[in-house]
N, C-alpha and C. Protein backbone atom coordinates (compact mmCIF):
# COMPACT_ATOMS: atom_id res chain seq x y z
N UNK A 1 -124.23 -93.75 -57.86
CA UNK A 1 -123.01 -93.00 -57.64
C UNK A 1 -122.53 -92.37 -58.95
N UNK A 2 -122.28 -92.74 -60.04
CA UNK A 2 -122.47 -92.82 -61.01
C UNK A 2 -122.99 -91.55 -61.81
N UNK A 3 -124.26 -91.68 -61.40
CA UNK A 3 -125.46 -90.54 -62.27
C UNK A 3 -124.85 -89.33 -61.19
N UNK A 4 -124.59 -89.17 -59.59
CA UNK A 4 -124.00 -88.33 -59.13
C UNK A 4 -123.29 -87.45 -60.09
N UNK A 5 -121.81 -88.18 -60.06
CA UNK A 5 -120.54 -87.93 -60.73
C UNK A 5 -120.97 -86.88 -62.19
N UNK A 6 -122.02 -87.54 -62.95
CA UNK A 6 -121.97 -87.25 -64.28
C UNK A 6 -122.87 -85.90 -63.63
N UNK A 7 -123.69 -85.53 -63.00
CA UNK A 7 -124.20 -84.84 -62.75
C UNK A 7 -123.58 -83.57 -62.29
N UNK A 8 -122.82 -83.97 -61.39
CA UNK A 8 -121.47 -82.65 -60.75
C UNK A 8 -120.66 -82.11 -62.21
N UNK A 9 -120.27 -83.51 -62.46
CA UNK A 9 -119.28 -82.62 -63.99
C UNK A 9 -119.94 -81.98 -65.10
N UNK A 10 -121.40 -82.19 -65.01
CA UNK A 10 -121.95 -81.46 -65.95
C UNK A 10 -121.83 -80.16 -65.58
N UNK A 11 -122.61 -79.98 -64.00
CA UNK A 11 -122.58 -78.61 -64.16
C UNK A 11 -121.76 -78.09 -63.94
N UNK A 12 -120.30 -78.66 -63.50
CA UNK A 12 -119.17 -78.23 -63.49
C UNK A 12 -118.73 -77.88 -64.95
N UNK A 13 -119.08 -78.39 -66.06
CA UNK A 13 -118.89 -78.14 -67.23
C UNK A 13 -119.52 -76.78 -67.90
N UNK A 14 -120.82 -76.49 -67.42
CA UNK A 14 -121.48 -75.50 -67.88
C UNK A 14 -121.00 -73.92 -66.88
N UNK A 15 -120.77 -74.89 -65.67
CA UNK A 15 -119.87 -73.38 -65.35
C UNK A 15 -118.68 -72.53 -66.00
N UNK A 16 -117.93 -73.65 -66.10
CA UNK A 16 -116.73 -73.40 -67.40
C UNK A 16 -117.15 -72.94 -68.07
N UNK A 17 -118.11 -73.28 -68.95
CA UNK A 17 -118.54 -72.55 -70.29
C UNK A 17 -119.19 -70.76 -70.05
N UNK A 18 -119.51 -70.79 -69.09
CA UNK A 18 -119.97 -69.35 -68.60
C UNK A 18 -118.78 -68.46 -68.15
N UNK A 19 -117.88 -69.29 -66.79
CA UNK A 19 -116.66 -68.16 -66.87
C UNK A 19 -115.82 -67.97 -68.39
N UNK A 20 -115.71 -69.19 -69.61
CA UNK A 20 -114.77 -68.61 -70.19
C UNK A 20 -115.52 -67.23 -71.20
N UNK A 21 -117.43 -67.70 -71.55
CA UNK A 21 -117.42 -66.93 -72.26
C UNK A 21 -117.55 -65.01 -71.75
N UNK A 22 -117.72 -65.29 -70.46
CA UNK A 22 -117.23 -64.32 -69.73
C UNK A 22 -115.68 -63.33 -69.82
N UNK A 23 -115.12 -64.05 -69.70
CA UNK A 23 -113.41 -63.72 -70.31
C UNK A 23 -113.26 -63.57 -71.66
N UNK A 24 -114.08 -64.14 -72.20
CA UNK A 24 -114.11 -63.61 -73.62
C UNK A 24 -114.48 -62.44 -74.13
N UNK A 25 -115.36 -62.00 -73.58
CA UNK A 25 -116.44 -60.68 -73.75
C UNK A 25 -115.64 -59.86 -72.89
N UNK A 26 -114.90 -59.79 -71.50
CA UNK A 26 -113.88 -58.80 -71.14
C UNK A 26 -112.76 -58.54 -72.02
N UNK A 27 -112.35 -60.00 -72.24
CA UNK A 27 -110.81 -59.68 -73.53
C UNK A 27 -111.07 -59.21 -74.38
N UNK A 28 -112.24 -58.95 -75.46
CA UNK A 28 -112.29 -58.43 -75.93
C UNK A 28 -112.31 -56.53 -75.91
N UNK A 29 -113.27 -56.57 -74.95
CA UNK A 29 -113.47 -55.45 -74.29
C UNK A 29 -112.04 -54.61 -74.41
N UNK A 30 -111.02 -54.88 -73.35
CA UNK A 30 -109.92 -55.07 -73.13
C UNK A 30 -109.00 -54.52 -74.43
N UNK A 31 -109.24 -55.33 -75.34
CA UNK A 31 -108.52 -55.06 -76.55
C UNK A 31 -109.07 -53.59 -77.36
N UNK A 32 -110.53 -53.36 -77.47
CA UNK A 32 -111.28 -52.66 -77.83
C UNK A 32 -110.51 -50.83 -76.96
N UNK A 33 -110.01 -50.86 -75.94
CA UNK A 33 -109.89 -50.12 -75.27
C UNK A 33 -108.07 -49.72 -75.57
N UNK A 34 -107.65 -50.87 -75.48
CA UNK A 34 -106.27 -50.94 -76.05
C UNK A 34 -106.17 -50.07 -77.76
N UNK A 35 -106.71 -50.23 -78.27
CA UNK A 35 -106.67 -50.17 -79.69
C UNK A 35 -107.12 -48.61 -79.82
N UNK A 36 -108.28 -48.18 -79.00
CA UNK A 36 -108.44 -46.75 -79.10
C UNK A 36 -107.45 -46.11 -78.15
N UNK A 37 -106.77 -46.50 -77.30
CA UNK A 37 -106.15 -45.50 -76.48
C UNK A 37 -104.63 -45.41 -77.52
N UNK A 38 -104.21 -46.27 -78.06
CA UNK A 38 -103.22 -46.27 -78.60
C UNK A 38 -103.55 -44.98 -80.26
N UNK A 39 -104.89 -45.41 -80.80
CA UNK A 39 -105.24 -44.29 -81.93
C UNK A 39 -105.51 -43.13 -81.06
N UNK A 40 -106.20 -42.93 -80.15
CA UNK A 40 -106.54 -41.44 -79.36
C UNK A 40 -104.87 -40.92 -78.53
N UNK A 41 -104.61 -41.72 -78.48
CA UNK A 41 -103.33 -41.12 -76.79
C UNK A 41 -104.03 -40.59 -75.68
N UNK A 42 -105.31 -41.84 -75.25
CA UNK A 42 -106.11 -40.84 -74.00
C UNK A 42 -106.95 -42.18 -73.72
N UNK A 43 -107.62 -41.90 -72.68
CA UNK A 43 -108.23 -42.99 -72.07
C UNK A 43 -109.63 -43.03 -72.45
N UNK A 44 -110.00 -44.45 -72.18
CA UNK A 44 -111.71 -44.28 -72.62
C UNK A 44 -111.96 -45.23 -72.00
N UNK A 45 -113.25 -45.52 -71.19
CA UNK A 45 -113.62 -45.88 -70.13
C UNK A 45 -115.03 -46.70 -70.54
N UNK A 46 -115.24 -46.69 -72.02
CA UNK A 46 -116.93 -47.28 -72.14
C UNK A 46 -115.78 -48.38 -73.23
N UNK A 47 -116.57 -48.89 -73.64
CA UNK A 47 -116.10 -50.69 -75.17
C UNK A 47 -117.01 -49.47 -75.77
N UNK A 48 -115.88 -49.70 -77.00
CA UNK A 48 -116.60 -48.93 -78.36
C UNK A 48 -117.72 -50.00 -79.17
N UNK A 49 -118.66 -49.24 -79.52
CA UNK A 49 -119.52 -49.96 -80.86
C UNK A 49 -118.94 -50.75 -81.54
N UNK A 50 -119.65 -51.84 -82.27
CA UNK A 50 -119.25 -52.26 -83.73
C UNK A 50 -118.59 -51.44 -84.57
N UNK A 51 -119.69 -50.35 -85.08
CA UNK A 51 -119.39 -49.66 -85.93
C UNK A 51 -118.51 -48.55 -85.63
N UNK A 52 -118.31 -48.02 -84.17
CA UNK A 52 -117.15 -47.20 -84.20
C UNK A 52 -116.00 -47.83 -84.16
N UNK A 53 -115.70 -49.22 -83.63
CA UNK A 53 -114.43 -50.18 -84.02
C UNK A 53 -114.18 -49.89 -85.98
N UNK A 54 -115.23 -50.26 -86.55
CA UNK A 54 -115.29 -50.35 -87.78
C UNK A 54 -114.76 -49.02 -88.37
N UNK A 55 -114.73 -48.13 -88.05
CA UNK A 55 -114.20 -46.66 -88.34
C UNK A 55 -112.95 -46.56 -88.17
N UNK A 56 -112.80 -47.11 -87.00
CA UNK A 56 -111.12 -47.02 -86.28
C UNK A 56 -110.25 -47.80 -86.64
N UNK A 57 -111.01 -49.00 -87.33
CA UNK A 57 -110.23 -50.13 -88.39
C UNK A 57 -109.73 -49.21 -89.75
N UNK A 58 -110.65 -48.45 -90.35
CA UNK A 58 -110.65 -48.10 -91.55
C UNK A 58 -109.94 -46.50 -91.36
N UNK A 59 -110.22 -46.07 -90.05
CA UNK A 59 -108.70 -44.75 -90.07
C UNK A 59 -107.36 -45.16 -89.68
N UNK A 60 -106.96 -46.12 -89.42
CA UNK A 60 -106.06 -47.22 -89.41
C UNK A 60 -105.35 -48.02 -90.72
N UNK A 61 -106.22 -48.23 -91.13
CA UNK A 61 -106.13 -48.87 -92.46
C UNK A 61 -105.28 -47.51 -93.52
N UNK A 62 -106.40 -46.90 -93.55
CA UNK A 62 -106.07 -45.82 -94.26
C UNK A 62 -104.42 -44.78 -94.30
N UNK A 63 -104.27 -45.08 -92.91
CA UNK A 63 -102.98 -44.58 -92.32
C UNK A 63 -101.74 -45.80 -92.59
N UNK A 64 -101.90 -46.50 -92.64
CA UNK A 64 -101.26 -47.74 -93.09
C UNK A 64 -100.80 -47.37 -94.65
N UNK A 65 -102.31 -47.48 -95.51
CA UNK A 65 -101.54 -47.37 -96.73
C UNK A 65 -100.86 -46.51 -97.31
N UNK A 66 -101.27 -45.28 -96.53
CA UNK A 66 -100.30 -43.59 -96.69
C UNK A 66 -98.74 -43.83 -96.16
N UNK A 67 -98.77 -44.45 -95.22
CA UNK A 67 -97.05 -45.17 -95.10
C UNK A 67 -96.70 -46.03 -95.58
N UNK A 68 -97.00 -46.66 -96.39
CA UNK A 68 -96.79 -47.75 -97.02
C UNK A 68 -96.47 -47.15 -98.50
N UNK A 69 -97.47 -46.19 -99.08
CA UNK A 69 -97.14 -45.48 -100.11
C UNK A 69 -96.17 -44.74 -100.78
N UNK A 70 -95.49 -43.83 -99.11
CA UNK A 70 -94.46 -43.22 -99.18
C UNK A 70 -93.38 -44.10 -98.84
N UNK A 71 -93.47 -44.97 -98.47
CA UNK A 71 -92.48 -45.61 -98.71
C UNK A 71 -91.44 -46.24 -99.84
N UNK A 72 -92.55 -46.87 -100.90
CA UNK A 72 -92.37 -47.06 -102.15
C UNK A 72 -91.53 -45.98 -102.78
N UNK A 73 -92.06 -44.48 -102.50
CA UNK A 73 -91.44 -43.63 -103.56
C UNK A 73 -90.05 -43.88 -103.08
């Protein structure tokens, strides 16, 4: 009965581990889409690249320190 039990919660365990990393890879997604529609003002319908995230970090960035700059003066 026993080896049952441990047996159900295992793979009850490994299911878990599949829906969350599932939700993980949408939330991200999710965010990825958030982050360009807010830099574009328009919709986008594919998850951006690495490296086009990495662009959109750094025209971001860049825009940051130009307000940040004028601010100082």
């Amino acid at each position: 009965m026993w080896i049952i039990i441990s047996i159900v919660l295992a793979i009850n365990s490994i299911w878990l581990l599949k829906v969350n990393r599932d939700l993980v890879n949408r939330n991200e997604y999710l965010i990825r889409q958030v982050e360009a529609n807010r830099h574009n003002s328009g919709l986008i319908f594919e998850p951006m690249s690495d490296e086009q995230l990495e662009e959109l970090k750094k025209a971001w960035q860049d825009g940051i320190d130009k307000d940040t700059d004028n601010k100082e003066d």
